[in-house]
C-alpha atoms as a PDB file:
ATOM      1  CA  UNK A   1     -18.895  15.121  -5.215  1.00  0.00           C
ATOM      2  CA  UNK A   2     -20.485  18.186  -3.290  1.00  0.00           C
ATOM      3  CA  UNK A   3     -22.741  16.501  -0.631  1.00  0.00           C
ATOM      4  CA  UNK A   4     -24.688  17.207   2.779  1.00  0.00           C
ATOM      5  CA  UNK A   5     -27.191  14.810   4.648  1.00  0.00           C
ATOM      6  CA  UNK A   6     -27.871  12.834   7.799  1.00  0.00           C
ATOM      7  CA  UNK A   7     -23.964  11.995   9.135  1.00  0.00           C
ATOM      8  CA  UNK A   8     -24.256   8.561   8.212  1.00  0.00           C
ATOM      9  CA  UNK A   9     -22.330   6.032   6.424  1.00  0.00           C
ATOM     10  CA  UNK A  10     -23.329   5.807   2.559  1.00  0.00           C
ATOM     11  CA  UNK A  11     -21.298   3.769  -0.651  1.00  0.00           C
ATOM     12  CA  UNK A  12     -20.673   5.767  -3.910  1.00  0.00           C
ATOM     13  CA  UNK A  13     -21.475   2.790  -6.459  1.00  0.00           C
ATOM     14  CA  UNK A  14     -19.633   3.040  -9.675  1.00  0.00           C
ATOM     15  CA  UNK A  15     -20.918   0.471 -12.859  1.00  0.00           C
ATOM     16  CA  UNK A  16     -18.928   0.067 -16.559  1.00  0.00           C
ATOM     17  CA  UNK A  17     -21.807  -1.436 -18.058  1.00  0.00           C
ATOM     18  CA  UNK A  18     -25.714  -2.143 -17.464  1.00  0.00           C
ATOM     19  CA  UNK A  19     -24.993  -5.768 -17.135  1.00  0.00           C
ATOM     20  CA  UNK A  20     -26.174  -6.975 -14.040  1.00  0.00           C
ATOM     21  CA  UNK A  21     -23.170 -10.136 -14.087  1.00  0.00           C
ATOM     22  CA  UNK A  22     -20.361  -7.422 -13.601  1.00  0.00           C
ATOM     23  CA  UNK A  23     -18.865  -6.283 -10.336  1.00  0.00           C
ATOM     24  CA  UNK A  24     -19.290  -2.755  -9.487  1.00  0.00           C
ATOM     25  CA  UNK A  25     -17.024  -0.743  -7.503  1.00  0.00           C
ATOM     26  CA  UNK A  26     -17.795   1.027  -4.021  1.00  0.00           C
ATOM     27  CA  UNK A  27     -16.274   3.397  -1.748  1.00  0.00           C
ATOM     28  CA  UNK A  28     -17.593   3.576   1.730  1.00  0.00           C
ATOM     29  CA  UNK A  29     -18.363   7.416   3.240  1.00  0.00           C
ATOM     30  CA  UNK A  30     -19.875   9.253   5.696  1.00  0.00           C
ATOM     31  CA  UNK A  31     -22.271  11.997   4.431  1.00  0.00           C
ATOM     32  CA  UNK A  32     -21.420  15.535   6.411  1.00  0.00           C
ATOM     33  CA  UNK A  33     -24.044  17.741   7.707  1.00  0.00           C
ATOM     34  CA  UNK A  34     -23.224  20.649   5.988  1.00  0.00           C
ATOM     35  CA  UNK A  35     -22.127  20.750   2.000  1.00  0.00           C
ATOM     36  CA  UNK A  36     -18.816  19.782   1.702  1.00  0.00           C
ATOM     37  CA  UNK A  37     -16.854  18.204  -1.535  1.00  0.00           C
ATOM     38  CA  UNK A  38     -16.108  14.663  -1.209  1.00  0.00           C
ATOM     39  CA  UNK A  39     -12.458  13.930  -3.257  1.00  0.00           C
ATOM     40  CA  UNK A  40     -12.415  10.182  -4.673  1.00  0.00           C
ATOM     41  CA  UNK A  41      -9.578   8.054  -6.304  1.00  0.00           C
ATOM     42  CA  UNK A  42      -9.509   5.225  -7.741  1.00  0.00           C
ATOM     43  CA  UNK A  43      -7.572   3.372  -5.440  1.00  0.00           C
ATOM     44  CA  UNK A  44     -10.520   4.106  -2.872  1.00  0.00           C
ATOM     45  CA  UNK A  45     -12.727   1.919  -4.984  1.00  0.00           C
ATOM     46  CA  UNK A  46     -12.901  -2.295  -3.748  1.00  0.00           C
ATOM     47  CA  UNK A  47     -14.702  -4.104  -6.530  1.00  0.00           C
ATOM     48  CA  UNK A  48     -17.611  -6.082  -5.494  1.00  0.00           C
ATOM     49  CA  UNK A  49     -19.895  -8.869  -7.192  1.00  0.00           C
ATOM     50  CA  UNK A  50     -23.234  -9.593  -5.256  1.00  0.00           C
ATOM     51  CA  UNK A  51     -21.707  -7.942  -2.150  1.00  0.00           C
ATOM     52  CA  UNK A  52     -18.709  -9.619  -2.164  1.00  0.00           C
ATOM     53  CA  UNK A  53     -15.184  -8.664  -2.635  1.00  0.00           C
ATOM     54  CA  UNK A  54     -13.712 -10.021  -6.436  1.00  0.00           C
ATOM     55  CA  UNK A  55     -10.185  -9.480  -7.810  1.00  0.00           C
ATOM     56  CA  UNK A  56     -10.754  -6.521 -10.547  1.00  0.00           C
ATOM     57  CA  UNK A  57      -8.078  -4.330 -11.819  1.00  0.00           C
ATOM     58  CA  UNK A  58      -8.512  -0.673 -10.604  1.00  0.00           C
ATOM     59  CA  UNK A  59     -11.649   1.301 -11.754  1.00  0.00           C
ATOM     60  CA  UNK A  60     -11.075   4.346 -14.167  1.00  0.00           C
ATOM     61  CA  UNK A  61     -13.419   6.724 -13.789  1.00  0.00           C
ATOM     62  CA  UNK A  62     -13.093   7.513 -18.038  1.00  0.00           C
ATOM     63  CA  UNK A  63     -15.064   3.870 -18.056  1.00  0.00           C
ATOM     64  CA  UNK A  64     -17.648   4.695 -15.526  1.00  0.00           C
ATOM     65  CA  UNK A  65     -21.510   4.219 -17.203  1.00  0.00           C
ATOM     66  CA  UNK A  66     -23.434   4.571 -13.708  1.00  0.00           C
ATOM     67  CA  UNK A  67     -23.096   5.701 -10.206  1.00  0.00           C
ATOM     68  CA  UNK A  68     -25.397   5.665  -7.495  1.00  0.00           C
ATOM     69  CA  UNK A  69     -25.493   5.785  -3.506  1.00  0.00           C
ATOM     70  CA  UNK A  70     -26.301   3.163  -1.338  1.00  0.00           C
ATOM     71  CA  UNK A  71     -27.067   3.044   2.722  1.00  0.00           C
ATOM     72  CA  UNK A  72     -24.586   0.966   4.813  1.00  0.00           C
ATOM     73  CA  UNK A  73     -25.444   1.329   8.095  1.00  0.00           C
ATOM     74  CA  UNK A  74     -27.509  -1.762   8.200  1.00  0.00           C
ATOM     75  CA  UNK A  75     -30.148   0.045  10.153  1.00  0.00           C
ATOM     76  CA  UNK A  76     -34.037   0.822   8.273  1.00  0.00           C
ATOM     77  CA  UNK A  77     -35.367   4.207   8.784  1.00  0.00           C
ATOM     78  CA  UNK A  78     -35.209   7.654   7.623  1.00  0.00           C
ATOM     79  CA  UNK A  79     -32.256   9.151   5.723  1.00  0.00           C
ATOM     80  CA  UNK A  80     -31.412  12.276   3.761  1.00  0.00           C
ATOM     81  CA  UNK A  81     -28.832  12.360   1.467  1.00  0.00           C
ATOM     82  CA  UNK A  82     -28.418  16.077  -1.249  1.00  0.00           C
ATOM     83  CA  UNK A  83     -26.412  16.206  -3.855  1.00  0.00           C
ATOM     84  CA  UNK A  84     -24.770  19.519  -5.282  1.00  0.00           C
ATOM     85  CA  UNK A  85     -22.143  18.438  -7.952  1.00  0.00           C
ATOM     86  CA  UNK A  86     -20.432  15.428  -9.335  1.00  0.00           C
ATOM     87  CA  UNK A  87     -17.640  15.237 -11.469  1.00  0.00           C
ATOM     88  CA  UNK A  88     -14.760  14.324 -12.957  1.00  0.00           C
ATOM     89  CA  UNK A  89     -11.557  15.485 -13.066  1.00  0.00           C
END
Protein backbone atom coordinates (compact mmCIF):
# COMPACT_ATOMS: atom_id res chain seq x y z
CA UNK A 1 0.00 0.00 0.00
CA UNK A 2 1.56 3.43 -1.19
CA UNK A 3 0.31 5.95 1.47
CA UNK A 4 0.97 9.61 2.93
CA UNK A 5 -1.23 11.58 5.54
CA UNK A 6 -1.35 13.14 8.98
CA UNK A 7 1.44 10.79 11.09
CA UNK A 8 -1.15 9.15 12.92
CA UNK A 9 -2.11 5.76 13.86
CA UNK A 10 -4.71 4.15 11.29
CA UNK A 11 -5.98 0.05 10.94
CA UNK A 12 -5.93 -1.53 7.40
CA UNK A 13 -9.36 -3.58 7.74
CA UNK A 14 -9.46 -6.67 5.69
CA UNK A 15 -13.27 -8.58 5.23
CA UNK A 16 -13.87 -12.32 3.36
CA UNK A 17 -17.37 -11.69 3.01
CA UNK A 18 -20.15 -8.81 3.32
CA UNK A 19 -21.57 -10.52 6.28
CA UNK A 20 -21.63 -8.33 9.05
CA UNK A 21 -21.42 -11.72 11.78
CA UNK A 22 -17.74 -12.43 10.57
CA UNK A 23 -14.56 -11.17 12.15
CA UNK A 24 -12.44 -9.02 10.09
CA UNK A 25 -8.84 -8.73 10.30
CA UNK A 26 -6.74 -5.48 11.22
CA UNK A 27 -3.30 -4.34 11.25
CA UNK A 28 -2.48 -1.31 13.24
CA UNK A 29 -0.11 1.59 11.34
CA UNK A 30 1.05 4.81 11.41
CA UNK A 31 0.40 6.84 8.20
CA UNK A 32 3.92 8.73 7.08
CA UNK A 33 4.00 12.21 5.94
CA UNK A 34 5.41 11.73 2.80
CA UNK A 35 4.36 8.66 0.23
CA UNK A 36 5.92 5.74 1.25
CA UNK A 37 4.85 1.85 0.53
CA UNK A 38 3.49 0.15 3.44
CA UNK A 39 4.59 -3.94 3.17
CA UNK A 40 1.83 -6.23 4.96
CA UNK A 41 1.78 -10.03 5.85
CA UNK A 42 -0.45 -11.99 6.96
CA UNK A 43 0.87 -12.75 10.14
CA UNK A 44 0.48 -8.86 10.87
CA UNK A 45 -3.24 -9.34 10.71
CA UNK A 46 -5.19 -10.10 14.58
CA UNK A 47 -8.73 -11.12 13.75
CA UNK A 48 -11.35 -9.18 15.44
CA UNK A 49 -15.27 -9.59 15.98
CA UNK A 50 -17.05 -6.34 17.28
CA UNK A 51 -13.63 -5.00 18.39
CA UNK A 52 -12.56 -7.80 20.07
CA UNK A 53 -9.85 -10.25 19.60
CA UNK A 54 -11.39 -14.03 18.27
CA UNK A 55 -9.33 -17.16 17.51
CA UNK A 56 -9.29 -17.21 13.43
CA UNK A 57 -6.82 -19.04 11.40
CA UNK A 58 -4.47 -16.62 9.49
CA UNK A 59 -6.00 -14.28 6.80
CA UNK A 60 -4.99 -14.94 3.06
CA UNK A 61 -5.05 -12.12 1.22
CA UNK A 62 -6.35 -14.53 -2.14
CA UNK A 63 -9.77 -14.51 0.19
CA UNK A 64 -9.88 -10.87 0.88
CA UNK A 65 -13.55 -9.25 -0.49
CA UNK A 66 -13.03 -5.70 1.30
CA UNK A 67 -10.53 -3.48 2.87
CA UNK A 68 -10.86 -0.26 4.35
CA UNK A 69 -9.00 2.17 6.92
CA UNK A 70 -10.04 3.01 10.15
CA UNK A 71 -8.75 5.88 12.83
CA UNK A 72 -7.28 4.52 16.12
CA UNK A 73 -6.13 7.18 17.92
CA UNK A 74 -9.24 7.54 19.92
CA UNK A 75 -9.10 11.27 19.51
CA UNK A 76 -12.16 13.26 17.08
CA UNK A 77 -10.90 15.81 14.76
CA UNK A 78 -9.36 16.34 11.50
CA UNK A 79 -7.39 13.68 9.59
CA UNK A 80 -5.94 13.13 6.14
CA UNK A 81 -5.21 9.97 4.94
CA UNK A 82 -4.07 9.51 0.49
CA UNK A 83 -3.85 6.61 -1.04
CA UNK A 84 -1.51 5.86 -4.15
CA UNK A 85 -1.58 2.01 -4.74
CA UNK A 86 -2.78 -1.17 -3.22
CA UNK A 87 -1.98 -4.49 -4.07
CA UNK A 88 -1.24 -7.78 -3.96
CA UNK A 89 1.54 -9.70 -4.38
Amino acid sequence: MTVRGDGQRYKLTLKLDDSTSTAQYQAAFVVPREWQTLRFEPADFAARFRGRAVAAPIVRFVDVQYFGLLISDKRSGAFRVELKDVKTE
